[in-house]
Protein backbone atom coordinates (compact mmCIF):
# COMPACT_ATOMS: atom_id res chain seq x y z
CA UNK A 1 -13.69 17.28 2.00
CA UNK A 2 -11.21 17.71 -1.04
CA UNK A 3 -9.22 14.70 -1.89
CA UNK A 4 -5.95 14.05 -3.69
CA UNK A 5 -7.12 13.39 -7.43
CA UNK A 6 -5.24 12.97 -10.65
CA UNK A 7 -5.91 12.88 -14.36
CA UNK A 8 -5.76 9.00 -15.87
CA UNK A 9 -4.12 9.77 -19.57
CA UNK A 10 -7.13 10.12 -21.48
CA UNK A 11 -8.34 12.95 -19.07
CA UNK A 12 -10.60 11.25 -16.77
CA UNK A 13 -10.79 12.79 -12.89
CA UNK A 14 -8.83 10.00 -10.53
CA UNK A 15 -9.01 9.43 -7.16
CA UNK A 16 -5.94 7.25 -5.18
CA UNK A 17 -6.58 5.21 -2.89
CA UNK A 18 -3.17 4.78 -0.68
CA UNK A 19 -1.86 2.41 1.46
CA UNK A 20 -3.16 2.66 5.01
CA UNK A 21 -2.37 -0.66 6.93
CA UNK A 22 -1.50 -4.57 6.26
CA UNK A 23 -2.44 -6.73 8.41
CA UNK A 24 0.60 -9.11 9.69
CA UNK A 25 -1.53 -11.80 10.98
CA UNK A 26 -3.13 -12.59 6.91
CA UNK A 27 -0.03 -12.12 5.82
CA UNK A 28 1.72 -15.60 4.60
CA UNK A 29 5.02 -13.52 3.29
CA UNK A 30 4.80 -14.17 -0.18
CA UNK A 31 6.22 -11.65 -1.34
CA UNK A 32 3.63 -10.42 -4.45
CA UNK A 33 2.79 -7.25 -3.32
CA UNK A 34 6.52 -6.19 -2.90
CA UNK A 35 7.10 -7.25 -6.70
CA UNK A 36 4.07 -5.42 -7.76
CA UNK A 37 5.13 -1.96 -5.86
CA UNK A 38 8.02 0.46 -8.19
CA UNK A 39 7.95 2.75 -5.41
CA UNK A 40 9.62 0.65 -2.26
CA UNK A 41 7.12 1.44 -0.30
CA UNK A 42 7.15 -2.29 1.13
CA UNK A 43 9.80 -4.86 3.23
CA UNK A 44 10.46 -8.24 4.20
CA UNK A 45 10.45 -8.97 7.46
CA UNK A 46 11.53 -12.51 9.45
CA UNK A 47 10.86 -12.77 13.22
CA UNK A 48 12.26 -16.27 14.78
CA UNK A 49 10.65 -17.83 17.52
CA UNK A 50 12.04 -20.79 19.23
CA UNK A 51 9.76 -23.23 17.13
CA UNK A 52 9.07 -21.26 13.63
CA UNK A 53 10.01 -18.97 11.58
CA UNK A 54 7.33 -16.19 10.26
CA UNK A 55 7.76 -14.10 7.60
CA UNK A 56 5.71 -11.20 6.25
CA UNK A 57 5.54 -8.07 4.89
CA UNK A 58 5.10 -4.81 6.37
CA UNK A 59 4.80 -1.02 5.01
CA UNK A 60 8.61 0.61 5.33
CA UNK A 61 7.95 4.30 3.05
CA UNK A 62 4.01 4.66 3.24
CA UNK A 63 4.95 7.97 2.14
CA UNK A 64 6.44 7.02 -1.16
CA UNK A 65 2.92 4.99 -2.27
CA UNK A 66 1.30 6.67 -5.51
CA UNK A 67 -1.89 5.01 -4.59
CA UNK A 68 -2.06 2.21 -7.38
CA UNK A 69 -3.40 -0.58 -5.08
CA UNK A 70 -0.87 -3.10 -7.16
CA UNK A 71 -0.24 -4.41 -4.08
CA UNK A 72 -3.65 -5.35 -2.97
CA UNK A 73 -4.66 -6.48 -5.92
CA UNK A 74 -1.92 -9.17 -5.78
CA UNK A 75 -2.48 -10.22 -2.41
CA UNK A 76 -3.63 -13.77 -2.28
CA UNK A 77 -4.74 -12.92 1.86
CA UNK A 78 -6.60 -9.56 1.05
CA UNK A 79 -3.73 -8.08 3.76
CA UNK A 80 -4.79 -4.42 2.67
CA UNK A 81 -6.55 -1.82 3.41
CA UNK A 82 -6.39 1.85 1.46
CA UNK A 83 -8.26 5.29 1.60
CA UNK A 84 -7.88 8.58 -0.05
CA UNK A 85 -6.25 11.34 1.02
CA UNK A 86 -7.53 15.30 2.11
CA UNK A 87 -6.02 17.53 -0.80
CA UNK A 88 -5.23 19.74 2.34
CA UNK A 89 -3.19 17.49 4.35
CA UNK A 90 -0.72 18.44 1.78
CA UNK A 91 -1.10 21.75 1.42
CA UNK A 92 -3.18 21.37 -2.09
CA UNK A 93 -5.98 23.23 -2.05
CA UNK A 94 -9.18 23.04 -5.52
């Protein structure tokens, strides 16, 4: 299986690791991971209920993520979970 790889600037082989889920029951809404992500890939999100108020984040443009892991790496809950990506689910081929 090919993967999605990139170059890091001094030429060593890279392999992303995207976003694949976050888990809305860890999260606590703190908002880290959407200040560590330049690509909008996450949202805010409130939901009332008729004695609380939760908040958390949730993925909005999983297509936009480059594959940094930013935002699990600033997750205080470990929310996160990534894999790689088939080369050929994009058409790439090596």
């Amino acid at each position: 299986m090919a993967l999605i790889t990139g170059l890091t600037r001094d030429g060593h082989e890279w392999t992303p690791d995207f976003i694949k889920t976050l888990d809305k029951e860890l999260c606590i809404g703190c908002g880290r991971c959407y200040k560590s992500c330049t690509r909008n890939v996450l949202a805010y999100e409130e939901v009332d209920t008729e004695d609380t108020v939760k908040a958390y984040m949730k993925i909005a443009n999983g297509g936009n993520c480059i594959g940094c892991k930013a935002c699990g790496q600033n997750c205080p809950k470990g929310c996160f979970s990534f894999e790689p990506v088939e080369a050929h689910a994009y058409g790439y081929t090596s």
